[in-house]
N, C-alpha and C. Protein backbone atom coordinates (compact mmCIF):
# COMPACT_ATOMS: atom_id res chain seq x y z
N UNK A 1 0.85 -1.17 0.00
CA UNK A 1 0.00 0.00 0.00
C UNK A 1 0.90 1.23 0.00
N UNK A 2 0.86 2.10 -0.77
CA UNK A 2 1.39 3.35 -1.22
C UNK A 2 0.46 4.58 -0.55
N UNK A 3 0.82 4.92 0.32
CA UNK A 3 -0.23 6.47 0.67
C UNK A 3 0.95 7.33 1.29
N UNK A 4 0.51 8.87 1.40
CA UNK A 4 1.22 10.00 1.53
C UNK A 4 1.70 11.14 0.84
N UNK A 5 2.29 11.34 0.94
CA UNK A 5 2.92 12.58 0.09
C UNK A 5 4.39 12.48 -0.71
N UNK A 6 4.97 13.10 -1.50
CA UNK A 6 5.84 13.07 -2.49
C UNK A 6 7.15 14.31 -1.94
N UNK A 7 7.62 14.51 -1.65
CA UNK A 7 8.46 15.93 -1.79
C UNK A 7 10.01 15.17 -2.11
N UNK A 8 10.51 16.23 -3.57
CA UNK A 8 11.98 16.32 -4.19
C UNK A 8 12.80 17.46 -3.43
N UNK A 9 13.33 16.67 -3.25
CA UNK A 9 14.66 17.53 -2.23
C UNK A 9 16.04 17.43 -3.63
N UNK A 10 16.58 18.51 -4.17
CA UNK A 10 17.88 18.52 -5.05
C UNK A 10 18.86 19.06 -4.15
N UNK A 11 19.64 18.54 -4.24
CA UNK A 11 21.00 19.35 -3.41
C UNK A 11 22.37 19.18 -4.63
N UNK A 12 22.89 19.83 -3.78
CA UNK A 12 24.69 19.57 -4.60
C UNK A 12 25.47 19.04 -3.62
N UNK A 13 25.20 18.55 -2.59
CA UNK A 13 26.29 18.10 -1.64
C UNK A 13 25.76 16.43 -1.39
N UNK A 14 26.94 15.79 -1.77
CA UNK A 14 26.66 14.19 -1.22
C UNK A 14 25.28 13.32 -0.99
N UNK A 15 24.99 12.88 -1.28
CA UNK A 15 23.33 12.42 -1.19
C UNK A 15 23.21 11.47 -0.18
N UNK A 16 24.33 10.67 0.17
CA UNK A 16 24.45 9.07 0.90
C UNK A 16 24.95 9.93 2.62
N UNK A 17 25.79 11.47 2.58
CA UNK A 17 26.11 12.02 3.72
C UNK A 17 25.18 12.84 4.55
N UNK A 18 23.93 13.57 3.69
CA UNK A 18 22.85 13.71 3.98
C UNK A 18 21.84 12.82 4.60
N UNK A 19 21.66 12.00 3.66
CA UNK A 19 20.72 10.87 4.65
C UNK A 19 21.22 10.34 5.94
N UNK A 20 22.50 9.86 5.77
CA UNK A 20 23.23 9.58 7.40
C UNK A 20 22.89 10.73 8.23
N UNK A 21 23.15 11.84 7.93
CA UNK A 21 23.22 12.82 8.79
C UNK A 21 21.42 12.73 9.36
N UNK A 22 20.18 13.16 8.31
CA UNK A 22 19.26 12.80 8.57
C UNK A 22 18.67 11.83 9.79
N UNK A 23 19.01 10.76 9.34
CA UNK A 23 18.90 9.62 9.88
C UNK A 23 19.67 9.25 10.94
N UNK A 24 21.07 9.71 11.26
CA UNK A 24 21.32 9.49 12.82
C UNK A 24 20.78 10.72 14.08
N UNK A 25 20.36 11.76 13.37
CA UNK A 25 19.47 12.86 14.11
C UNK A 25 18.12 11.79 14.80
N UNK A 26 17.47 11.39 13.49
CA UNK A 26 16.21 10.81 14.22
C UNK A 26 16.62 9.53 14.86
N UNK A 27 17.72 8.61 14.59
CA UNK A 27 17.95 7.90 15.35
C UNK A 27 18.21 8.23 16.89
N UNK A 28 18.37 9.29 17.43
CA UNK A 28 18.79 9.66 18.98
C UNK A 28 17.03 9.78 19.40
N UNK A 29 16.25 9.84 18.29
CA UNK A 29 14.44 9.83 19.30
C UNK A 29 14.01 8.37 18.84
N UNK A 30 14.59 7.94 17.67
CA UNK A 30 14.29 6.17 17.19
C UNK A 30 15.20 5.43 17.41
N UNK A 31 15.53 5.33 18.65
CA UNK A 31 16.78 4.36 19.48
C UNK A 31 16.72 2.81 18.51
N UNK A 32 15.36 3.01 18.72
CA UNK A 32 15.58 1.26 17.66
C UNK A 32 14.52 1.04 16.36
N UNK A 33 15.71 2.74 15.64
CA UNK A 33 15.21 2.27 14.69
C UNK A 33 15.55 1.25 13.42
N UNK A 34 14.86 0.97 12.37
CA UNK A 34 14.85 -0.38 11.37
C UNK A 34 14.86 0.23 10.12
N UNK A 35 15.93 0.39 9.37
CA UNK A 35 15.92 1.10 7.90
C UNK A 35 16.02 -0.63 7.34
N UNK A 36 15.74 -0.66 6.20
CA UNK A 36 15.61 -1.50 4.65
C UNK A 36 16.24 -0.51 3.45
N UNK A 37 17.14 -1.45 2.54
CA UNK A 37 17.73 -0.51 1.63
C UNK A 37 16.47 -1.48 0.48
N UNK A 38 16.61 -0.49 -0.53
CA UNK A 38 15.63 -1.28 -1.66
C UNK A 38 16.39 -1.18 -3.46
N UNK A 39 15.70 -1.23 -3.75
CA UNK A 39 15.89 -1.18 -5.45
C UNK A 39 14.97 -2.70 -6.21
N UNK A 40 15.54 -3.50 -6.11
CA UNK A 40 14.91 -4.59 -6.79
C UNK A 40 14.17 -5.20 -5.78
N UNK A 41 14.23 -5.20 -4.67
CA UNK A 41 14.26 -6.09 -3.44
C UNK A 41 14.75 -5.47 -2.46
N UNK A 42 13.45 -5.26 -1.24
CA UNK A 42 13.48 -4.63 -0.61
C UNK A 42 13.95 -5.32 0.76
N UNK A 43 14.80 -4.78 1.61
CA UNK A 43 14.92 -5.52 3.27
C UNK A 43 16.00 -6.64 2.59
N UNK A 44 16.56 -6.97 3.75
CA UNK A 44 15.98 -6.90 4.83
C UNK A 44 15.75 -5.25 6.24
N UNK A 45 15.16 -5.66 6.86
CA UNK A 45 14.86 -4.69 8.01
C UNK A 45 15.91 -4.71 9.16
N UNK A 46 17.32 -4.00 8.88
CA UNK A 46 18.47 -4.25 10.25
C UNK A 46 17.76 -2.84 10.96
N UNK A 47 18.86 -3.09 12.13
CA UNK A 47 18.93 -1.46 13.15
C UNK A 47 20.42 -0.97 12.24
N UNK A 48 19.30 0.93 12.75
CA UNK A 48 20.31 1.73 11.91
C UNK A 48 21.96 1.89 11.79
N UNK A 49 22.24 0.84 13.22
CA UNK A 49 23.81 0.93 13.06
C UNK A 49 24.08 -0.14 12.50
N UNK A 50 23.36 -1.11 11.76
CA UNK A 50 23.89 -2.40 10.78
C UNK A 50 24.24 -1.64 9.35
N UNK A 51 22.64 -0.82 9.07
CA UNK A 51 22.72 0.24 7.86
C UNK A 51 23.51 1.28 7.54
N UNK A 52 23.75 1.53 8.54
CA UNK A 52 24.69 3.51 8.30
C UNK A 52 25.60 3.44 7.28
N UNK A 53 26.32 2.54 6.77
CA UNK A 53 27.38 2.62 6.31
C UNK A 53 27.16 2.13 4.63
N UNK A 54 25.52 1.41 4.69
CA UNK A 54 25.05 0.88 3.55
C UNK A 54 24.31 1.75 2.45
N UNK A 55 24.16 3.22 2.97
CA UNK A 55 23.55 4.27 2.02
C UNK A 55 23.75 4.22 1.07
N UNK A 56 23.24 4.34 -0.05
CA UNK A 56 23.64 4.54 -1.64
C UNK A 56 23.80 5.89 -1.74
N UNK A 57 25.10 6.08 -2.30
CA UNK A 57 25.47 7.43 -2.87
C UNK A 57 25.30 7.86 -3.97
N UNK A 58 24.61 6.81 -4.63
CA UNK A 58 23.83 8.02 -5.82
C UNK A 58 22.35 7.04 -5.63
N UNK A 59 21.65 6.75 -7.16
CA UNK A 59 19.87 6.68 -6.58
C UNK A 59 20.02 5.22 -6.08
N UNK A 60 18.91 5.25 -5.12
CA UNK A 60 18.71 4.22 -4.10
C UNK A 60 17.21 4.51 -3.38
N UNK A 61 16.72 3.64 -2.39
CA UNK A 61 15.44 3.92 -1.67
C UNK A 61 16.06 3.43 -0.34
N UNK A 62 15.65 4.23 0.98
CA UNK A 62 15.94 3.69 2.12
C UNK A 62 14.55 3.75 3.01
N UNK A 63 13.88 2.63 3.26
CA UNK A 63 12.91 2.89 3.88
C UNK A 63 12.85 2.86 5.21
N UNK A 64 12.63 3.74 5.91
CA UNK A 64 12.81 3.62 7.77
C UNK A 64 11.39 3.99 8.82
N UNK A 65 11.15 2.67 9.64
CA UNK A 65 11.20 2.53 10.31
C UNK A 65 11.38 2.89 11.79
N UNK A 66 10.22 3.72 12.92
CA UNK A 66 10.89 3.56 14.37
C UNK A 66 11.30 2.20 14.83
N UNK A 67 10.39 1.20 14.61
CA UNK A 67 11.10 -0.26 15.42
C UNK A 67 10.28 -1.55 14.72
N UNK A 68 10.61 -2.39 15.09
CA UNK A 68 10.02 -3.56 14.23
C UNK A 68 8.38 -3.47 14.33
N UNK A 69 7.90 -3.15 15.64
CA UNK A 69 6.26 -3.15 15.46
C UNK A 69 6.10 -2.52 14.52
N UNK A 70 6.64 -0.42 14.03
CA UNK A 70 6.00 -0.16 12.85
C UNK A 70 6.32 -0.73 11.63
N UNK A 71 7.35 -1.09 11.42
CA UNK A 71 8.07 -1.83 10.13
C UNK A 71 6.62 -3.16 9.83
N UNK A 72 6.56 -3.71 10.47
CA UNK A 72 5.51 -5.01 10.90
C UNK A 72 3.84 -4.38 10.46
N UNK A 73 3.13 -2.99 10.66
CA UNK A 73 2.13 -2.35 10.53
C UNK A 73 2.11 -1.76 9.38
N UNK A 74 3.11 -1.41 8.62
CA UNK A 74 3.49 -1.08 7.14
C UNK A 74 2.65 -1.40 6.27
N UNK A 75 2.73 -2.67 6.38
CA UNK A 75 2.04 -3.43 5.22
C UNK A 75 0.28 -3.15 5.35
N UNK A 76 -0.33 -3.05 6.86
CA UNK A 76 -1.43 -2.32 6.67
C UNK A 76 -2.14 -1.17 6.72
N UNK A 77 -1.52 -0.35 7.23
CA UNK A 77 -1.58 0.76 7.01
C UNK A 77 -0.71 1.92 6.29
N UNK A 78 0.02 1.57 5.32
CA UNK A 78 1.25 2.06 4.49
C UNK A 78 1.58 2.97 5.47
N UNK A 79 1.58 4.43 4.97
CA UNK A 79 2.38 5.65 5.07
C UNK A 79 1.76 6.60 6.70
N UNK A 80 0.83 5.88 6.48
CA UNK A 80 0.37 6.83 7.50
C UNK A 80 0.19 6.83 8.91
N UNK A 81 -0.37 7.67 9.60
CA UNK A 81 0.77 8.43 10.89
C UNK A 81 -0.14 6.74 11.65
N UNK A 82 0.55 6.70 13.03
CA UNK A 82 0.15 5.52 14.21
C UNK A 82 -0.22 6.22 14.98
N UNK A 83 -0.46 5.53 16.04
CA UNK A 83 -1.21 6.27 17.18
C UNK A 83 -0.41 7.70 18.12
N UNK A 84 0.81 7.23 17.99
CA UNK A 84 2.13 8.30 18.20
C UNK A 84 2.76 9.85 17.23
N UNK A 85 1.46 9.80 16.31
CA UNK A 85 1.36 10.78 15.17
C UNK A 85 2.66 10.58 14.27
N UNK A 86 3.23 9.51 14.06
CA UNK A 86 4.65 9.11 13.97
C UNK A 86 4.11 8.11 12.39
N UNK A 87 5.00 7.97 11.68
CA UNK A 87 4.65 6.75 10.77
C UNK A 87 6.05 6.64 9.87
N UNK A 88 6.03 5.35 9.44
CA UNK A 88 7.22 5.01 8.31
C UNK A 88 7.44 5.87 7.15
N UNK A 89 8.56 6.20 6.52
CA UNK A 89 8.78 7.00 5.72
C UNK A 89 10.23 5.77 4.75
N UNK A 90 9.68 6.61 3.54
CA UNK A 90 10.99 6.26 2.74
C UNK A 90 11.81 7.67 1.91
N UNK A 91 12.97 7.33 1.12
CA UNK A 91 13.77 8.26 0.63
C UNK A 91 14.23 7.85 -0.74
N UNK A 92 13.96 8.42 -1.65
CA UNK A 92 13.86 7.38 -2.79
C UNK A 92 14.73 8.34 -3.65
C-alpha cells in the first residue's frame, strides 16, 4: 500500500552524507530504529547501526522505520501516521 505525500529535495552536496546525517538525528528519538535498503528487493529490516554505512550514494530507496512493530504495521496501514502521530517513511 502506497499512501502519503511526495516531496523532491535537489542538493549539490553528497546524497548518501545527507541521509546519514538525517537519519542518525532521528535515530537519537528512534533508538531502535529499522531502515531496509531497496531497489529490486526490498529488506531486509536491520537497526540503523547495521545500515549507516550501507547508504547509496547516488539513486537508491531507504525505507525507515521507528522499530520492528512499525516496520511489521506497514504493510497495513502504508504511510500513514500511528497512534504516536509518527509513521514510516521512505527516501527514494
Amino acid at each position: 500500500m502506497i499512501t502519503g505525500y511526495d516531496t523532491v529535495l535537489v542538493t549539490s552536496a553528497p546524497v548518501d552524507a545527507g541521509i546519514r546525517g538525517m537519519l542518525d538525528d532521528l535515530h537519537g528519538r528512534w533508538p531502535n530504529m529499522v531502515v531496509a535498503l531497496g531497489g529490486e528487493q526490498v529488506g531486509p529490516f536491520l537497526p540503523w547501526r547495521s545500515t549507516h554505512t550501507q547508504v547509496p550514494a547516488g539513486a537508491g530507496e531507504v525505507y525507515v522505520a521507528r522499530d520492528t512493530q512499525m516496520e511489521r504495521r506497514w504493510d497495513d496501514v502504508g504511510y500513514s501516521l500511528m497512534e504516536q502521530a509518527e509513521g514510516p517513511f521512505a527516501v527514494h
